[in-house]
Protein backbone atom coordinates (compact mmCIF):
# COMPACT_ATOMS: atom_id res chain seq x y z
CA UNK A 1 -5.00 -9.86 -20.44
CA UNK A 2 -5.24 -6.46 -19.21
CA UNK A 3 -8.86 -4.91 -18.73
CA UNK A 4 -9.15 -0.58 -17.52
CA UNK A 5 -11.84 -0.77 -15.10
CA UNK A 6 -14.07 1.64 -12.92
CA UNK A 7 -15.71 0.77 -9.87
CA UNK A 8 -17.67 2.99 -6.93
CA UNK A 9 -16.60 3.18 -3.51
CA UNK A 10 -19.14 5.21 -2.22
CA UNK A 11 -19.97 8.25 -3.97
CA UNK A 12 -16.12 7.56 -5.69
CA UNK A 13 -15.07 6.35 -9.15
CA UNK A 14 -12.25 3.82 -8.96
CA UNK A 15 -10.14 3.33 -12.04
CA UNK A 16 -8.28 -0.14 -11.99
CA UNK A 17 -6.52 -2.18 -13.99
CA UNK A 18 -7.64 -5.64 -14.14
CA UNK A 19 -5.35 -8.59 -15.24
CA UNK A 20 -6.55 -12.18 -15.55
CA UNK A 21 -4.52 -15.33 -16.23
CA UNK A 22 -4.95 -17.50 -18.88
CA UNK A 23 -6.95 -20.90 -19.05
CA UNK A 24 -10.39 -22.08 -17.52
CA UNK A 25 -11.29 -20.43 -14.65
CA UNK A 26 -12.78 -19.32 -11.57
CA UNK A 27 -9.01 -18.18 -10.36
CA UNK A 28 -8.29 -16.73 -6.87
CA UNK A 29 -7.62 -12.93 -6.67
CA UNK A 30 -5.38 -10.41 -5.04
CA UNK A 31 -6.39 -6.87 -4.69
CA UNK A 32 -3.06 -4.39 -4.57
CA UNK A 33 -2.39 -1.87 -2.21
CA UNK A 34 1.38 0.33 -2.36
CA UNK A 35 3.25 3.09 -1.50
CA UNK A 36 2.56 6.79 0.15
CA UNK A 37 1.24 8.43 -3.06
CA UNK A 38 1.82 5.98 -5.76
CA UNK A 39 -0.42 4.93 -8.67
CA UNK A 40 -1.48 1.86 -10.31
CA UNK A 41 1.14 1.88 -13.36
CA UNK A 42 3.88 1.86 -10.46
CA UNK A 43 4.77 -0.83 -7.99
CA UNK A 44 1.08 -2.30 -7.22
CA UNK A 45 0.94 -2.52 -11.00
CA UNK A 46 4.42 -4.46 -11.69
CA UNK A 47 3.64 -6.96 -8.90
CA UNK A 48 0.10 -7.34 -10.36
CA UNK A 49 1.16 -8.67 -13.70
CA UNK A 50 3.80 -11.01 -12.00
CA UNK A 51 1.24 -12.63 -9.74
CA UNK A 52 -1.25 -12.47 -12.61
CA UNK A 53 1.92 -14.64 -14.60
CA UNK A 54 1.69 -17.15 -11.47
CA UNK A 55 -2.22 -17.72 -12.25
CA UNK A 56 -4.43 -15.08 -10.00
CA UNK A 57 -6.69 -12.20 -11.25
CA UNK A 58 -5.25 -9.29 -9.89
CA UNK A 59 -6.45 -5.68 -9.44
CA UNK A 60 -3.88 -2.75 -9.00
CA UNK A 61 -6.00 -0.20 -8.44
CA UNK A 62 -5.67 4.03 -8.03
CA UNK A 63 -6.86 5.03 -4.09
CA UNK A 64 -9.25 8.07 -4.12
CA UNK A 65 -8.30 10.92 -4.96
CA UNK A 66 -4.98 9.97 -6.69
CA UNK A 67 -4.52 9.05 -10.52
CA UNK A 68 -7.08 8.11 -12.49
CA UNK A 69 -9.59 7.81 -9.67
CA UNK A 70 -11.65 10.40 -8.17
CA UNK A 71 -12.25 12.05 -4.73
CA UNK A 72 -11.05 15.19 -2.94
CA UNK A 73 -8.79 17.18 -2.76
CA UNK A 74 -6.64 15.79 -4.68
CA UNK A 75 -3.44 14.22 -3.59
CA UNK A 76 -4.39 13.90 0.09
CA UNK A 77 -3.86 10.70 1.87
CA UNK A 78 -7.09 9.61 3.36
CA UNK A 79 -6.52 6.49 5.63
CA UNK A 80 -10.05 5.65 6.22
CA UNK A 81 -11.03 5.92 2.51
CA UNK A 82 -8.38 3.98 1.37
CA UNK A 83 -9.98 1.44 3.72
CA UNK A 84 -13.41 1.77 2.41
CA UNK A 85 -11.78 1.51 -1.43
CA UNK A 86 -9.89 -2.08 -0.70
CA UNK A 87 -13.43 -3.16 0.63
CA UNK A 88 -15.32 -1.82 -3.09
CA UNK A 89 -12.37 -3.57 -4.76
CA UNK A 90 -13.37 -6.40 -3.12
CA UNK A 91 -16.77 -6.42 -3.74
CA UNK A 92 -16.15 -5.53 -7.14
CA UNK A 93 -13.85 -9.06 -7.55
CA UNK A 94 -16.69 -10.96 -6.09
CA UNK A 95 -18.66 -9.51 -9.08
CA UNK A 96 -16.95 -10.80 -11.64
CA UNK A 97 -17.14 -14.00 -13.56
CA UNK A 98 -13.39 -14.84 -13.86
CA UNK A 99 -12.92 -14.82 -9.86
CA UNK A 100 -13.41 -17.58 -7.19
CA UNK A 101 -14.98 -15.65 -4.50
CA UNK A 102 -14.23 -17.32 -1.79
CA UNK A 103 -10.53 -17.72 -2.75
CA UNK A 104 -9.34 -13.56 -2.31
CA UNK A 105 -6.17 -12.23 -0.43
CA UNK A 106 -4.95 -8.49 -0.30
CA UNK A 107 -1.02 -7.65 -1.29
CA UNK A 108 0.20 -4.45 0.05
CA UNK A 109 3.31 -2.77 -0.44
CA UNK A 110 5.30 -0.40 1.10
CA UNK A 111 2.59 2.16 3.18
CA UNK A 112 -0.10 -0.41 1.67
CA UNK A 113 1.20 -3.18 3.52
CA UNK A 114 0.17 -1.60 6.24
CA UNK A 115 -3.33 -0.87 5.32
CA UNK A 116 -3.26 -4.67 3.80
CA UNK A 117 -2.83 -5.64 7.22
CA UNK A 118 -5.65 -3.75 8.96
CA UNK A 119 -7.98 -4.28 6.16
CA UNK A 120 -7.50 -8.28 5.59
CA UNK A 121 -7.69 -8.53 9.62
CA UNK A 122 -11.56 -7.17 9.76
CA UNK A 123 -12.78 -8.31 6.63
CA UNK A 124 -13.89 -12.35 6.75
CA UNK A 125 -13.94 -12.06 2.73
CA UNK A 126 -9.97 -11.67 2.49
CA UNK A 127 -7.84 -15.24 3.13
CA UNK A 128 -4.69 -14.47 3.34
CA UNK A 129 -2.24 -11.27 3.77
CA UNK A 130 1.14 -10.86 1.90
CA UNK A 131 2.99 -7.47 2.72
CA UNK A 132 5.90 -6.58 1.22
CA UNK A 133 8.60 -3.80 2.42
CA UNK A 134 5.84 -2.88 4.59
CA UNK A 135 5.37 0.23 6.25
CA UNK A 136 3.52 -0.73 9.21
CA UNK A 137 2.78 2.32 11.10
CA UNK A 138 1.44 2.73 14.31
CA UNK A 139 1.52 5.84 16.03
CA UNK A 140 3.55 5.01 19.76
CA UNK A 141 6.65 3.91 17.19
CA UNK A 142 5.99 7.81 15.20
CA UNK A 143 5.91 9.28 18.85
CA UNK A 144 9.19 7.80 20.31
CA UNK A 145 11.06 8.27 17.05
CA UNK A 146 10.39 11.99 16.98
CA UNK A 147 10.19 12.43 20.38
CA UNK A 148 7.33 13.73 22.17
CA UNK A 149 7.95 17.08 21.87
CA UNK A 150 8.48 17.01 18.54
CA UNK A 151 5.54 15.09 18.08
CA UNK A 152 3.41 17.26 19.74
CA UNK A 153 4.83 20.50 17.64
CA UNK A 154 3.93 18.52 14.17
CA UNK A 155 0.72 17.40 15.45
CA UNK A 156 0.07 21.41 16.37
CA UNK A 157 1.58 22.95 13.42
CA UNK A 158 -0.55 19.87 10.89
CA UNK A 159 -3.90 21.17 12.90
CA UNK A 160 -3.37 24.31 12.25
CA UNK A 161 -3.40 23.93 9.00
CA UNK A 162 -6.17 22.25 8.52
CA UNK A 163 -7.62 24.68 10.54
CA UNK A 164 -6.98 26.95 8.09
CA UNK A 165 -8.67 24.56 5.30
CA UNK A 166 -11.80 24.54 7.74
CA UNK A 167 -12.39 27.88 7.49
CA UNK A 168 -12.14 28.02 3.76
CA UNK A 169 -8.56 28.17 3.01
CA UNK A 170 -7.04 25.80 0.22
CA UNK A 171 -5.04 23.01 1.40
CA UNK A 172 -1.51 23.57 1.36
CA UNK A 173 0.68 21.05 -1.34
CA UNK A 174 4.41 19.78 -0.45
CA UNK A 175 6.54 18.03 -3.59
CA UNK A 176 6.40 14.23 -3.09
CA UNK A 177 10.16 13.80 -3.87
CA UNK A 178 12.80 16.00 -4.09
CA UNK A 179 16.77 15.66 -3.22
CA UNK A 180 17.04 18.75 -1.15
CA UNK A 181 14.41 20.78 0.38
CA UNK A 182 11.16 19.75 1.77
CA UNK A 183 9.12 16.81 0.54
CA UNK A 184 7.10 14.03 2.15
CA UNK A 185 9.62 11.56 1.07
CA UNK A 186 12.95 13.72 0.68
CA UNK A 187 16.36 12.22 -0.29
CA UNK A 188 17.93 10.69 -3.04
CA UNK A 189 16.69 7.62 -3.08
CA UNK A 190 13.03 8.26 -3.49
CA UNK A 191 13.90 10.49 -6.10
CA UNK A 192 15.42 8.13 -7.98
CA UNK A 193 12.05 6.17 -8.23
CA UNK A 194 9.85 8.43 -8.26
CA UNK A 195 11.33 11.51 -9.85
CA UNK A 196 13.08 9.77 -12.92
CA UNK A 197 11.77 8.04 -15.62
CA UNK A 198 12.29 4.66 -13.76
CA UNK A 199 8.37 4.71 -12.59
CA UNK A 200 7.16 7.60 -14.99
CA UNK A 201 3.64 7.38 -15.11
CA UNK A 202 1.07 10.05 -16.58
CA UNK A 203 -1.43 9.71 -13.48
CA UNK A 204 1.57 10.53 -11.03
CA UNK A 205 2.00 14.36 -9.66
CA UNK A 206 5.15 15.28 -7.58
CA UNK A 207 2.79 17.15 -5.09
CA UNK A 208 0.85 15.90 -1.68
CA UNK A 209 -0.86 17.71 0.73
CA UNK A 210 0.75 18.62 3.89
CA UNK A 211 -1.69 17.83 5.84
CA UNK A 212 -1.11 13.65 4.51
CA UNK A 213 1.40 13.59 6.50
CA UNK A 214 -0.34 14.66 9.59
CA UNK A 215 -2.39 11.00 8.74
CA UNK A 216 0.90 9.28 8.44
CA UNK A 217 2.04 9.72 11.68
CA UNK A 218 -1.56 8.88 13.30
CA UNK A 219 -2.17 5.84 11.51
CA UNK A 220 -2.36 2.70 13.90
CA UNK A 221 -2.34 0.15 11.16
CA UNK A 222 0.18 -2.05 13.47
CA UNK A 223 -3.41 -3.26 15.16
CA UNK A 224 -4.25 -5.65 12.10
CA UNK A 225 -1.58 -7.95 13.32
CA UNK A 226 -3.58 -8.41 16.78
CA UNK A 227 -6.70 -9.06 14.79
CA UNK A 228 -5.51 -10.87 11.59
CA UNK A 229 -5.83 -14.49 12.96
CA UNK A 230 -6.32 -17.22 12.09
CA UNK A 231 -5.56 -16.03 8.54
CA UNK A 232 -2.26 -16.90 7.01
CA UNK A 233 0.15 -13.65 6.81
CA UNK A 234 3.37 -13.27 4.88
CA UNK A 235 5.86 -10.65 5.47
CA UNK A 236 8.69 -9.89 3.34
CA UNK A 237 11.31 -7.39 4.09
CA UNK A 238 14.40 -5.92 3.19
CA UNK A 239 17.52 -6.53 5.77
CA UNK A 240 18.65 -2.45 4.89
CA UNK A 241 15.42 -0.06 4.31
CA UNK A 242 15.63 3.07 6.27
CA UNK A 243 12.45 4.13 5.01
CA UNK A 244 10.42 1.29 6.37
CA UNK A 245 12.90 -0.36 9.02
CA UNK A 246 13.19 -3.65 9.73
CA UNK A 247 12.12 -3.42 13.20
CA UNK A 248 8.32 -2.66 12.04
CA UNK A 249 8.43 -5.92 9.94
CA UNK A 250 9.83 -7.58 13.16
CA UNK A 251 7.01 -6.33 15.11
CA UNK A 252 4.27 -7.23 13.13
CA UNK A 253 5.59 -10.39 12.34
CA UNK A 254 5.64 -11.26 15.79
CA UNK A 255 2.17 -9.74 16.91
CA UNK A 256 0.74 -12.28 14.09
CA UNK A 257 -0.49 -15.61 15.30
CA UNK A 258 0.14 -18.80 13.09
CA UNK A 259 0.15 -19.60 10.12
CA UNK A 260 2.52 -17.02 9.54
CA UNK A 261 6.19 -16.85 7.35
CA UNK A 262 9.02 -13.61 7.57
CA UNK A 263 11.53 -13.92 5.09
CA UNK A 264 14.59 -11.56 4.90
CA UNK A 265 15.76 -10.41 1.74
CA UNK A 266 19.59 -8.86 1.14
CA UNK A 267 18.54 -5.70 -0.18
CA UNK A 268 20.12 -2.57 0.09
CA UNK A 269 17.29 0.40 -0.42
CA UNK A 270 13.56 0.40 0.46
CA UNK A 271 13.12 0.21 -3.33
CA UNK A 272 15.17 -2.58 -4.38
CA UNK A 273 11.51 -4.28 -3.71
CA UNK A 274 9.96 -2.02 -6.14
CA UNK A 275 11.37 -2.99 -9.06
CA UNK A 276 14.85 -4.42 -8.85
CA UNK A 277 16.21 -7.95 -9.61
CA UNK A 278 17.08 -10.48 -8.25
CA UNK A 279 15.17 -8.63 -5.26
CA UNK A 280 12.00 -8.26 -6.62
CA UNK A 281 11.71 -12.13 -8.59
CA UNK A 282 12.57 -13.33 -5.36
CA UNK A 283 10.03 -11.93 -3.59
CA UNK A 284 7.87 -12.57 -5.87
CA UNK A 285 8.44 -15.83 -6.00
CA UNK A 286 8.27 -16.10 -2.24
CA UNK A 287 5.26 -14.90 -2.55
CA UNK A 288 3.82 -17.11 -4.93
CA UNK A 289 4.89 -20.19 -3.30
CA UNK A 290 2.92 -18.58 0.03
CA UNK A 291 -0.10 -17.90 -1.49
CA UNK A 292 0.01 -21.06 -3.31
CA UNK A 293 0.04 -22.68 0.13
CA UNK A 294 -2.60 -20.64 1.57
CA UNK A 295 -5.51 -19.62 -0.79
């Protein structure tokens, strides 16, 4: 059963979707988190309604100011809001007559895996972690991979415009996806998600601010892992992903303390986990059998 809910987080309206199993419950619950821009009909929203399938109440949920939900301006990645909005969804669980309480875990995907990880590691209402071609971003990796130089020159040329915004200008918007030209996420293969009909979803806009990706390469969401224990954390990754490499699932995985599992999966693209069998029943089921175990 599928119920379109609103919650605050803050002075911001939330607008999830929340499915819940059959038979008697109090269940356990996941809250979703997913990828760089996405929305709830998307991946958070296909791995909700599996796990919902395996017996948990899930939420899949629109971050502020993308989708359904509210906030400002719109389509701008805000790293500590997103925060804040996995806490209200939280809250808003514990609320509800359906969930056990004291039986929640956090499922992120993609960039949300990342902000799973931080999140579940500092709140002592989350049990367990699962994330999922995870994006784990701290900023020393963003440094070395684009050198420092070049690091430095984004950092000045993304503070200059917001500069710009602080003195009353309008913030500047980038496409999402495209094949050729510039875009946050450029190249064929998140076009092929995201710009097709494959994840078509009326909430979704091919634009972002270009100042979100001034967040993305400041983000230190590697930390959770330090601060995650003793809670159980699952990792699953794809052996090929060059847009969240393997080497930040290695890392985290082995910053975690026990209990902790990694498994590898044989895909061949970052989205193969999105929505692509036998990729994405595995890890669901992988999933499943974790969670299961843990909460």
């Amino acid at each position: 059963m599928i119920e379109h809910v609103e919650f605050t987080a803050g002075d911001v309206t939330l607008a999830g979707d929340l499915r819940t199993p059959p038979g008697a419950g109090p269940h356990p619950a996941l809250v979703f988190t997913g990828p760089f821009t996405g929305v709830k009909e998307q991946v958070t929203g296909t791995y909700a309604a599996r796990l919902a399938e395996a017996g948990y109440v899930t939420l899949a949920f629109d971050h502020r100011n993308f989708g359904a939900s509210g906030g400002s301006p719109r389509h701008h990645e805000d790293p500590q809001g997103k925060l804040t909005d996995l806490r209200s969804a939280v809250s808003y669980l514990r609320t509800r007559p359906e969930v056990d309480g004291d039986r929640i875990g956090v499922v992120g995907i993609c960039l949300g895996a990342g902000y799973a990880l931080r999140f579940a590691a500092f709140d002592p209402r989350v049990k367990v972690f699962a994330g999922i071609a995870g994006a784990y971003n701290n900023p020393y990796a963003m440094r070395s991979g684009m050198t420092p130089p070049g690091y430095e020159g984004a950092l000045a040329a993304f503070t200059g415009e917001l500069e710009r915004q602080d003195q009353g200008a309008d913030p500047e918007y980038i496409p999402a996806v495209a094949t050729s030209g510039e875009a946050a996420m450029p190249g064929d293969e998140p076009y092929a998600y995201y710009g097709t009909a494959r994840s078509a979803a009326p909430s979704w806009t091919n634009k972002v601010t270009r100042s979100s990706l001034r967040e993305l390469i400041t983000l230190d969401n590697m930390m959770g892992a330090d601060f995650l224990s003793p809670k159980p954390a699952l990792i699953v990754h794809g052996v090929v992903d060059r847009f969240c490499p393997p080497e930040g699932a290695e890392e985290a995985y082995k910053r975690l303390d026990p209990p902790k599992r990694l498994i590898w999966l044989d895909t061949h693209l970052h989205t193969d986990l999105y929505d692509t069998d036998p990729h994405l029943t595995h890890a669901i089921q992988e999933t499943t059998t974790f969670l299961n175990e843990h909460l």
